[in-house]
Protein backbone atom coordinates (compact mmCIF):
# COMPACT_ATOMS: atom_id res chain seq x y z
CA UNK A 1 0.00 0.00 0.00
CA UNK A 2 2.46 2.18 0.84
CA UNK A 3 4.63 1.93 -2.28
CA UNK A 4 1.20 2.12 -4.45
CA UNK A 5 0.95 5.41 -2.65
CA UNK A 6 4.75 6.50 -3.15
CA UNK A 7 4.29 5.56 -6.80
CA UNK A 8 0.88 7.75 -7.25
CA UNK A 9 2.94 10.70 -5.29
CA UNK A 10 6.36 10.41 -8.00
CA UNK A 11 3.69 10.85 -11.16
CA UNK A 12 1.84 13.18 -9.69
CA UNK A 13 4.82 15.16 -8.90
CA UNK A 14 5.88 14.35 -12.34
CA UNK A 15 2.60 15.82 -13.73
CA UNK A 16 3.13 19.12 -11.64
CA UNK A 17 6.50 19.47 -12.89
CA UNK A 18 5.45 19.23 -16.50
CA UNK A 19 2.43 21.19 -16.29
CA UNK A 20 4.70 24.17 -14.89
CA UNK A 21 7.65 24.02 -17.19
CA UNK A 22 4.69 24.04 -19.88
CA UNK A 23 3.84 27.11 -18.73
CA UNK A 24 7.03 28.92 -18.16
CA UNK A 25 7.85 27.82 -21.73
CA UNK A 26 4.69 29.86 -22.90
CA UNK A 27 5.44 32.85 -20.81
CA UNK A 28 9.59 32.30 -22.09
CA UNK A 29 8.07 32.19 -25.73
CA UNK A 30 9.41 34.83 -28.38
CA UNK A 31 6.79 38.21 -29.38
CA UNK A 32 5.84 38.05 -32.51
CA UNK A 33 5.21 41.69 -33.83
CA UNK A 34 2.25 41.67 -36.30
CA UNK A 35 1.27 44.56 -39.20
CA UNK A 36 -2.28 45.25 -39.12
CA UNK A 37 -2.94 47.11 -42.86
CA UNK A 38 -5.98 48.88 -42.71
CA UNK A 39 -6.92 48.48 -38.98
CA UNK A 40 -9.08 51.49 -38.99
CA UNK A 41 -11.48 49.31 -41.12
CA UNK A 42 -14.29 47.54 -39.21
CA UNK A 43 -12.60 43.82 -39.49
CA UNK A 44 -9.01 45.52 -38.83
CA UNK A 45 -10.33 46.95 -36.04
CA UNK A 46 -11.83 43.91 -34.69
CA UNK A 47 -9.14 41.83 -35.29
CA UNK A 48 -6.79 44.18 -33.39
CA UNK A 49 -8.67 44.15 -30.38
CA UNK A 50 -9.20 40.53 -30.33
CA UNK A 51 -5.62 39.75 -30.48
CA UNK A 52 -4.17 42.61 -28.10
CA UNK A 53 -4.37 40.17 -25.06
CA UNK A 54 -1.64 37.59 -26.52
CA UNK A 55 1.85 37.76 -27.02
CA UNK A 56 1.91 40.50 -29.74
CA UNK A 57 3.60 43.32 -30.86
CA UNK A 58 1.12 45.03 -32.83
CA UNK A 59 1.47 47.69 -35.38
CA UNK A 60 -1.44 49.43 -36.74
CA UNK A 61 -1.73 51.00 -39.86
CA UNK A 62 -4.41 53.39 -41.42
CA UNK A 63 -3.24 55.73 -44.37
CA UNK A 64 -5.63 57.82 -44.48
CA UNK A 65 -7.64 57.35 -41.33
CA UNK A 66 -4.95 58.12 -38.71
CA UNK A 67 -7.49 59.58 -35.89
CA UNK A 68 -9.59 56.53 -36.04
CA UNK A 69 -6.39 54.21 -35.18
CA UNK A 70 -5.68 56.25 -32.26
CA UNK A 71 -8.78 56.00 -31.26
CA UNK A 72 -8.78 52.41 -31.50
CA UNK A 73 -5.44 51.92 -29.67
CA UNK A 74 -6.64 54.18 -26.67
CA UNK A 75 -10.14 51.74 -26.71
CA UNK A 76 -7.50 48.88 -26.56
CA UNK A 77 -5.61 50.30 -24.44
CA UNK A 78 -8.34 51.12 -21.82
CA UNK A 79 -9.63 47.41 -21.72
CA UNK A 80 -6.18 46.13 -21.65
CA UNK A 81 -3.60 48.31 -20.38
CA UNK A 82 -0.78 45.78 -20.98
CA UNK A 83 -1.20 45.78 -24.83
CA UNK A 84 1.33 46.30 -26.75
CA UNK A 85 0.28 48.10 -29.24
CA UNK A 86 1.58 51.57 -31.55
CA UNK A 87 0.84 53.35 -34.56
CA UNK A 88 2.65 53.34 -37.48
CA UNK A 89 2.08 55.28 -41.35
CA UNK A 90 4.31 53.43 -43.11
CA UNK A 91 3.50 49.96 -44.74
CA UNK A 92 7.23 48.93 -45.81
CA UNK A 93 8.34 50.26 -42.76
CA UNK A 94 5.95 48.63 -40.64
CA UNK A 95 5.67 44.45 -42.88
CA UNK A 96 10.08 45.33 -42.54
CA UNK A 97 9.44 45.02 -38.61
CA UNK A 98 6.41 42.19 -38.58
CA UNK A 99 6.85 38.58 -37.88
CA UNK A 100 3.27 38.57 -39.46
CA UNK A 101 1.31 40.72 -41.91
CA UNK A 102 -2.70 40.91 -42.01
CA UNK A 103 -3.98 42.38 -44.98
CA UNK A 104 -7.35 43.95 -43.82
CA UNK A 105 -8.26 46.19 -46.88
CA UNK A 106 -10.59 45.81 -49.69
CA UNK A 107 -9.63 43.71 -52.51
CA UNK A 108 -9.38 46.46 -54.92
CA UNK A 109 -6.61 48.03 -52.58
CA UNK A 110 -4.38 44.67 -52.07
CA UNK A 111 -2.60 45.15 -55.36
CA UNK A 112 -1.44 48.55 -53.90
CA UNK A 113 -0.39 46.76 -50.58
CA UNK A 114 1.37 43.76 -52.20
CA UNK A 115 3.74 46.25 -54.23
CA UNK A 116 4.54 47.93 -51.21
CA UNK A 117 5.47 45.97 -49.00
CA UNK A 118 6.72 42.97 -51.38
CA UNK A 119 10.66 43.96 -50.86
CA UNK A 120 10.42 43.75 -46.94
CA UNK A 121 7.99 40.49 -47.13
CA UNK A 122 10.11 37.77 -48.06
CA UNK A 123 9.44 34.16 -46.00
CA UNK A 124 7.02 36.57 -43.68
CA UNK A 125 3.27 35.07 -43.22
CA UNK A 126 1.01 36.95 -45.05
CA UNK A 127 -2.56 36.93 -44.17
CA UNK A 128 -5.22 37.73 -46.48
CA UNK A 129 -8.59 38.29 -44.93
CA UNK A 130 -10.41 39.96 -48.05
CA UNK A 131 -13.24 38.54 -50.15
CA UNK A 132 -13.63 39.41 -53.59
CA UNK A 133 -16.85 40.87 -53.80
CA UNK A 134 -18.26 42.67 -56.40
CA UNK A 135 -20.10 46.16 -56.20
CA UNK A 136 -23.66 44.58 -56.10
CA UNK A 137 -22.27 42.02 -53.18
CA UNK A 138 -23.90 39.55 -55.49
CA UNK A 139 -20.80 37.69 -56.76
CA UNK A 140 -16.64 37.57 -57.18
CA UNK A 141 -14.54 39.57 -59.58
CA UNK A 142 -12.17 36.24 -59.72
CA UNK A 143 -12.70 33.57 -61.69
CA UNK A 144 -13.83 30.02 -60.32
CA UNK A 145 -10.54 28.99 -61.12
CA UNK A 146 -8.80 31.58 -58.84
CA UNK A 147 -8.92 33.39 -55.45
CA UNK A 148 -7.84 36.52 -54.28
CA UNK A 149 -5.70 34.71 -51.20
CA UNK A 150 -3.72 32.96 -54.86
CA UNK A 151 -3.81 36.39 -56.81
CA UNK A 152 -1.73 37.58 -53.65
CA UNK A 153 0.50 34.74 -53.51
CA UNK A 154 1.48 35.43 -57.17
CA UNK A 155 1.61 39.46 -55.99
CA UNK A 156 4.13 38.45 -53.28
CA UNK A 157 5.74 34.72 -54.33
CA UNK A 158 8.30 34.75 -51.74
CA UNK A 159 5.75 35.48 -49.23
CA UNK A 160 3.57 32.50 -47.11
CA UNK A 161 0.40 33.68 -47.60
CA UNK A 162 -2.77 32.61 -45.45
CA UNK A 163 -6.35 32.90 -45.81
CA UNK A 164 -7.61 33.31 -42.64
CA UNK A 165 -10.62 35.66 -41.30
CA UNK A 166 -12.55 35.48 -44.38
CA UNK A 167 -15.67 33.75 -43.27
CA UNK A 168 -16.42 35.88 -39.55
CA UNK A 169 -18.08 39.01 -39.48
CA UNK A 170 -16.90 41.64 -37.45
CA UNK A 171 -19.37 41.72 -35.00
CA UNK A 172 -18.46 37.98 -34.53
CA UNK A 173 -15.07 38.64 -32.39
CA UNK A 174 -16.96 40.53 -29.58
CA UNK A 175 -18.01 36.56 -28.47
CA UNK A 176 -16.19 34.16 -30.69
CA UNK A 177 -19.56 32.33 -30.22
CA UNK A 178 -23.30 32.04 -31.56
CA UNK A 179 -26.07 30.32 -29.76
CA UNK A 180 -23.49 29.49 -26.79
CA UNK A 181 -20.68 27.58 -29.56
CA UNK A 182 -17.62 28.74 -30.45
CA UNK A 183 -17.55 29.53 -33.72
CA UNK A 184 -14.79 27.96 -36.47
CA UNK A 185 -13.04 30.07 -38.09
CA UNK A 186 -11.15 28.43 -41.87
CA UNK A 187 -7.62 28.67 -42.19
CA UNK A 188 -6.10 27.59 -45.77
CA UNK A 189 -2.50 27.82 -47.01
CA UNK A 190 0.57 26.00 -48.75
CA UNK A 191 3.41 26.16 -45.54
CA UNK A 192 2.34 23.61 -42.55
CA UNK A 193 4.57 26.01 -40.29
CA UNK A 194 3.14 29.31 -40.98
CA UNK A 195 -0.82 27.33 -40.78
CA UNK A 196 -0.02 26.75 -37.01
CA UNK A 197 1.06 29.99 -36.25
CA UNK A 198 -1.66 31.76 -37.73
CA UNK A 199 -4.12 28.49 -35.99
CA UNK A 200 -2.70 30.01 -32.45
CA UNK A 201 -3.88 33.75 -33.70
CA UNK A 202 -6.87 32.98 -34.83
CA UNK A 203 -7.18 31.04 -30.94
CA UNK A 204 -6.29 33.87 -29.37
CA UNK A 205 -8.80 36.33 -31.22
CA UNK A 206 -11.48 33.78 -29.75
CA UNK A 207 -12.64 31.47 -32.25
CA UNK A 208 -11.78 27.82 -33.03
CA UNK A 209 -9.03 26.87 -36.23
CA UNK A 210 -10.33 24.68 -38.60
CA UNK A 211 -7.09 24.15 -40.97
CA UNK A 212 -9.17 23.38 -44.35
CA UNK A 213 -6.23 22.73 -46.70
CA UNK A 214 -3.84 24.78 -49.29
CA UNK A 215 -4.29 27.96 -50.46
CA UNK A 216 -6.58 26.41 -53.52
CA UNK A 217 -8.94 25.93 -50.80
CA UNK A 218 -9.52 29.93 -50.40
CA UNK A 219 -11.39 29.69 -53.31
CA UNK A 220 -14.11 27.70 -51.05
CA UNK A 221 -14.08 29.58 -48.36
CA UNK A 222 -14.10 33.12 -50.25
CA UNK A 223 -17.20 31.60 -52.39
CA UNK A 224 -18.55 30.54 -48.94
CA UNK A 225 -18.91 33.96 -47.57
CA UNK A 226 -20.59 35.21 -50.53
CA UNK A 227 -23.01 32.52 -49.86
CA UNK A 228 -23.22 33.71 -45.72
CA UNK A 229 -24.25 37.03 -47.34
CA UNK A 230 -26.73 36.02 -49.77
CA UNK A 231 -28.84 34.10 -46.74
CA UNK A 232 -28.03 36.94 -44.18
């Protein structure tokens, strides 16, 4: 009986240990520093402040909009006063700094990004969150045979590019959930690597990473929010 209960007491010591070096492995884990592009826009925006609470670096980037991003870091701020979060007007300067860059502009305006930032991209993770949409929200400008996630892989081929984001609504990261269930969020892309990095992020920002292939697979989930649209 007694060495039954000196055994029990070893693993559960063992367990203990393990459980805290787990976690002072996550604490001892590297920043990543992450370029939002267009974070004054409403999915930019949410995305920021769903991810200020990790381990990020976050630079936030509006052109044209530069009150309405220090707005939104002083909101983020004010909920979490540990974020670390800044401003920043430069694209190159900002992607030259990120571990990770999230495209959050309008597909007409990703063309403009790619060029850019393409020098100061190269083997970075590239997220593209944009859909396609025409003007009538009735359809995509891409072919079936094409996505814009791809169209920005050929943009920026020395880039990883991700498709992640693309199927939530903003108003979805202010839960992560509907009806009481977290909600999955689609993650699609070509480097195993960079697909479980951007699987924590999308964790961290509250929702549940469904990895659902390479980047081919965008064009599903791009033609899948035009379909959440047309029943909405």
């Amino acid at each position: 009986m007694l060495f039954i209960a000196c055994t029990q007491w070893r693993e559960a010591r063992v367990q203990i240990s393990f459980a805290i070096l787990k976690e002072e492995k996550r604490k001892m884990k590297t920043k990543q520093t992450i370029a939002i592009i267009g974070a004054s826009g409403n999915m930019g925006s949410a995305i920021s402040k769903s991810i200020s609470g990790g381990n990020y670096r976050l630079l936030l980037l509006a052109d044209k909009e530069e009150g309405k991003v220090r707005n939104l870091i002083s909101s983020i701020q004010d909920i979490n006063p540990s974020a670390d979060v800044e401003f920043i007007n430069c694209s190159r300067e900002a992607s030259w700094e990120a571990d990770i860059i999230i495209s959050a502009v309008p597909y007409a305006a990703e063309k403009e990004v790619a060029e850019k930032i393409k020098e100061v991209a190269n083997q970075k993770i590239v997220i593209s969150i944009t859909n396609p949409l025409n003007k009538t929200f009735d359809g995509l400008e891409t072919s079936p045979y094409m996505s814009a996630a791809e169209e920005l892989q050929k943009l920026l081929p020395n880039s990883k590019i991700i498709k992640a984001f693309n199927t939530t609504f903003a108003h979805d990261f202010s839960t992560g959930q509907t009806d009481g269930r977290q909600l999955d969020s689609f993650i699609a892309g070509n480097d195993e690597e960079a697909l479980q990095t951007v699987s924590e992020l999308v964790s961290t920002a509250g929702f549940n990473p469904v990895i659902a292939g390479d980047l081919s697979v965008s064009r599903t989930l791009e033609s899948l929010l035009l379909q959440n649209i047309s029943h909405n």
